[in-house]
N, C-alpha and C. Protein backbone atom coordinates (compact mmCIF):
# COMPACT_ATOMS: atom_id res chain seq x y z
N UNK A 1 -0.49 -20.04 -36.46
CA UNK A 1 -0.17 -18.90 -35.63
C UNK A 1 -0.24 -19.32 -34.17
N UNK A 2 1.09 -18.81 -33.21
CA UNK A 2 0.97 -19.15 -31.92
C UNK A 2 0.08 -18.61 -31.40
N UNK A 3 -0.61 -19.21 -29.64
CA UNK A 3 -1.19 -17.85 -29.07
C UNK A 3 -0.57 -17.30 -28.09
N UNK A 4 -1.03 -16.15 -27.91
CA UNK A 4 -0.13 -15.46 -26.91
C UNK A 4 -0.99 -15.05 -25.93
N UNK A 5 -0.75 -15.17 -24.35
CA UNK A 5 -1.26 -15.25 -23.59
C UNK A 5 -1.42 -13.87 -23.17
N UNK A 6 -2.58 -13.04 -22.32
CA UNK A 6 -2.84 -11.50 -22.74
C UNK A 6 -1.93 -11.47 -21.70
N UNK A 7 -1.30 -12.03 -20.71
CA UNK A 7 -0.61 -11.44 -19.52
C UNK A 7 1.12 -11.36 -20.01
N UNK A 8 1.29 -12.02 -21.26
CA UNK A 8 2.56 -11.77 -21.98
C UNK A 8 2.70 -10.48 -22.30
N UNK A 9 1.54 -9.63 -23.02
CA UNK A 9 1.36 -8.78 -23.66
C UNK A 9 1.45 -6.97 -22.88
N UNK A 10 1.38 -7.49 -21.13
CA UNK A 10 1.56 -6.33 -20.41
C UNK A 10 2.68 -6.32 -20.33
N UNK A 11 3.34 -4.43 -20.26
CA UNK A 11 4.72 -4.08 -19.86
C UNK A 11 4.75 -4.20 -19.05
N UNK A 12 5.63 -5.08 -18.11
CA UNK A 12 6.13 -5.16 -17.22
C UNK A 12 7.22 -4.28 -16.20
N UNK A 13 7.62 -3.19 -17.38
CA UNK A 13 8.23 -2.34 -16.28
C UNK A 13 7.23 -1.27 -16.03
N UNK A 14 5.51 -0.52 -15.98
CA UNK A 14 4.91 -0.04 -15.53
C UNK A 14 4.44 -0.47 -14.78
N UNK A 15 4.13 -1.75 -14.32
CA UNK A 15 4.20 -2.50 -12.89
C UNK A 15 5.17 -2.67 -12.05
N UNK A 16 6.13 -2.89 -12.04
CA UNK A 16 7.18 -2.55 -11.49
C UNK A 16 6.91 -2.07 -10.10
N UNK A 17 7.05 -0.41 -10.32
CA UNK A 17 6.85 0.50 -9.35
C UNK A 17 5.74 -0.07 -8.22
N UNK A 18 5.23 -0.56 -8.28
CA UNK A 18 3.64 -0.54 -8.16
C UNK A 18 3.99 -1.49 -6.55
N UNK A 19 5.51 -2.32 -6.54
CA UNK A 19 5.61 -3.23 -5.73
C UNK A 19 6.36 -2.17 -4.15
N UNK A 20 6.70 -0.67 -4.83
CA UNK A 20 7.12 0.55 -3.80
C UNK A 20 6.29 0.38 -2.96
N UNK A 21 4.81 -0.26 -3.05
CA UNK A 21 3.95 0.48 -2.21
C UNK A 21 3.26 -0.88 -1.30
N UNK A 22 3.13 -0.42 0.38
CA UNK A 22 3.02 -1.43 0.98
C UNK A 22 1.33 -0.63 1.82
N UNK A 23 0.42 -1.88 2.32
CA UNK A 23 -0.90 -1.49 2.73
C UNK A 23 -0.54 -1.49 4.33
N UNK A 24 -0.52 -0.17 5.20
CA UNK A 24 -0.25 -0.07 6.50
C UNK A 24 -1.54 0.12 7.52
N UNK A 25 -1.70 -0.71 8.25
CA UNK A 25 -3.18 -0.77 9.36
C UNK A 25 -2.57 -0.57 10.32
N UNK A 26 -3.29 1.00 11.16
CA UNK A 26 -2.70 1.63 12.60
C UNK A 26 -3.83 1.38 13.43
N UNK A 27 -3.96 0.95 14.63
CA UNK A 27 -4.84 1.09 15.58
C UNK A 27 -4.49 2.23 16.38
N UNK A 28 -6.22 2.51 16.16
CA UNK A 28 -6.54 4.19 17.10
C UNK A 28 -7.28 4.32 18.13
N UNK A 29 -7.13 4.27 19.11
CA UNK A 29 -7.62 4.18 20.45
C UNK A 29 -8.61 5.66 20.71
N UNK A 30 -9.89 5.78 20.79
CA UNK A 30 -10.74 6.22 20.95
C UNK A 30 -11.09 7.09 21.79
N UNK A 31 -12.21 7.87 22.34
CA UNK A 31 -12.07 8.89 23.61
C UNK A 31 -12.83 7.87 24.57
N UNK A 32 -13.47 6.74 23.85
CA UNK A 32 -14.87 6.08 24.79
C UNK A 32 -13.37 4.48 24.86
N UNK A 33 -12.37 4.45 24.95
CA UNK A 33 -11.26 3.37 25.02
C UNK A 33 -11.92 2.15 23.68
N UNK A 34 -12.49 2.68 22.84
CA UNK A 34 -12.71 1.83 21.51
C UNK A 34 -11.40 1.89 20.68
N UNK A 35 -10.78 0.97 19.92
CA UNK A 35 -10.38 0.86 19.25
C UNK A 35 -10.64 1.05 17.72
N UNK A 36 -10.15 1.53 16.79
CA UNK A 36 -10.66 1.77 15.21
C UNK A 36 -9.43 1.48 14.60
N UNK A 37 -9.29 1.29 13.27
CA UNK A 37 -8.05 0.92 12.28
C UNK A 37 -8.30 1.61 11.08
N UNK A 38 -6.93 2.08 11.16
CA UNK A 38 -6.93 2.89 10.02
C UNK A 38 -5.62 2.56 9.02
N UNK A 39 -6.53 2.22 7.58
CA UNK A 39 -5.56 1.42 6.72
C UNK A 39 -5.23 2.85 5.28
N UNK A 40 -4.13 2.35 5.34
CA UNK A 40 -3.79 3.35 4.15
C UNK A 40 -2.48 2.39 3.35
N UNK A 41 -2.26 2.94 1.76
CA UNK A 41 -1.65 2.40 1.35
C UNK A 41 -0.61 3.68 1.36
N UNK A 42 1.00 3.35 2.08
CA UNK A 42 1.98 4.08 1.77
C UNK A 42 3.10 3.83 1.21
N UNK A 43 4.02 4.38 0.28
CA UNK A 43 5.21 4.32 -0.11
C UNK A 43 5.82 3.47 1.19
N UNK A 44 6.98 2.27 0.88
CA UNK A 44 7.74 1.70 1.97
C UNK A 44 8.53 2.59 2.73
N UNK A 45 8.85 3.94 1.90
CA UNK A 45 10.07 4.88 2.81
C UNK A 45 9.18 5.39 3.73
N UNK A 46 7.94 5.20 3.73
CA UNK A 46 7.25 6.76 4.32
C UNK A 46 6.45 5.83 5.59
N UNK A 47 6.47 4.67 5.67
CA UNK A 47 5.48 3.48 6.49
C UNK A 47 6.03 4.33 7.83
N UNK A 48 7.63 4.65 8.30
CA UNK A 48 7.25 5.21 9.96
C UNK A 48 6.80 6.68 10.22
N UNK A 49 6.99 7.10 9.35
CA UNK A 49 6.31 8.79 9.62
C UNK A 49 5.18 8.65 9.27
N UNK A 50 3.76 7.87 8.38
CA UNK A 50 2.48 7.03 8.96
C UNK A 50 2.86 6.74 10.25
N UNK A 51 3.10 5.80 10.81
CA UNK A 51 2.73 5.11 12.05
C UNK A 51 3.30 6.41 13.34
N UNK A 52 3.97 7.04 13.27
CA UNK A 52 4.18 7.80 14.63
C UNK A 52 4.12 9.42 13.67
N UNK A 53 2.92 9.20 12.84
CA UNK A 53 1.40 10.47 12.87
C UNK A 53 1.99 11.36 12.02
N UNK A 54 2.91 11.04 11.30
CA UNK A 54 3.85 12.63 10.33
C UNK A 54 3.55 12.75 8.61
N UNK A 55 1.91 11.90 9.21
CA UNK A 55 1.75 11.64 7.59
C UNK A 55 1.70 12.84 6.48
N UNK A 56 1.57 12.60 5.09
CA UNK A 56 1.23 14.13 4.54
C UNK A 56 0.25 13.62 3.74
């Protein structure tokens, strides 16, 4: 009997989707002029309405 490797064994089209989604880091400028970052993971269509604040 062959073996089969467990990463053969995942569907590959429920991962798929999974590549829609990109990790976006905004720098936020502070009241004291500190800087902070704020990371979120968004859909690729939605990355500029994140960055100029139209998030939902």
């Amino acid at each position: 009997m062959a073996k089969i490797s467990k990463n053969a064994r995942t569907d590959r089209a429920t991962v798929a989707g999974s590549k829609d989604y990109v990790k976006v880091i905004k720098a936020v400028k502070g009241k004291t002029n500190n800087y902070s970052f704020l990371e979120k993971i968004v859909h690729k269509d939605k990355v500029q309405d994140f960055l100029a604040g139209k998030e939902s």
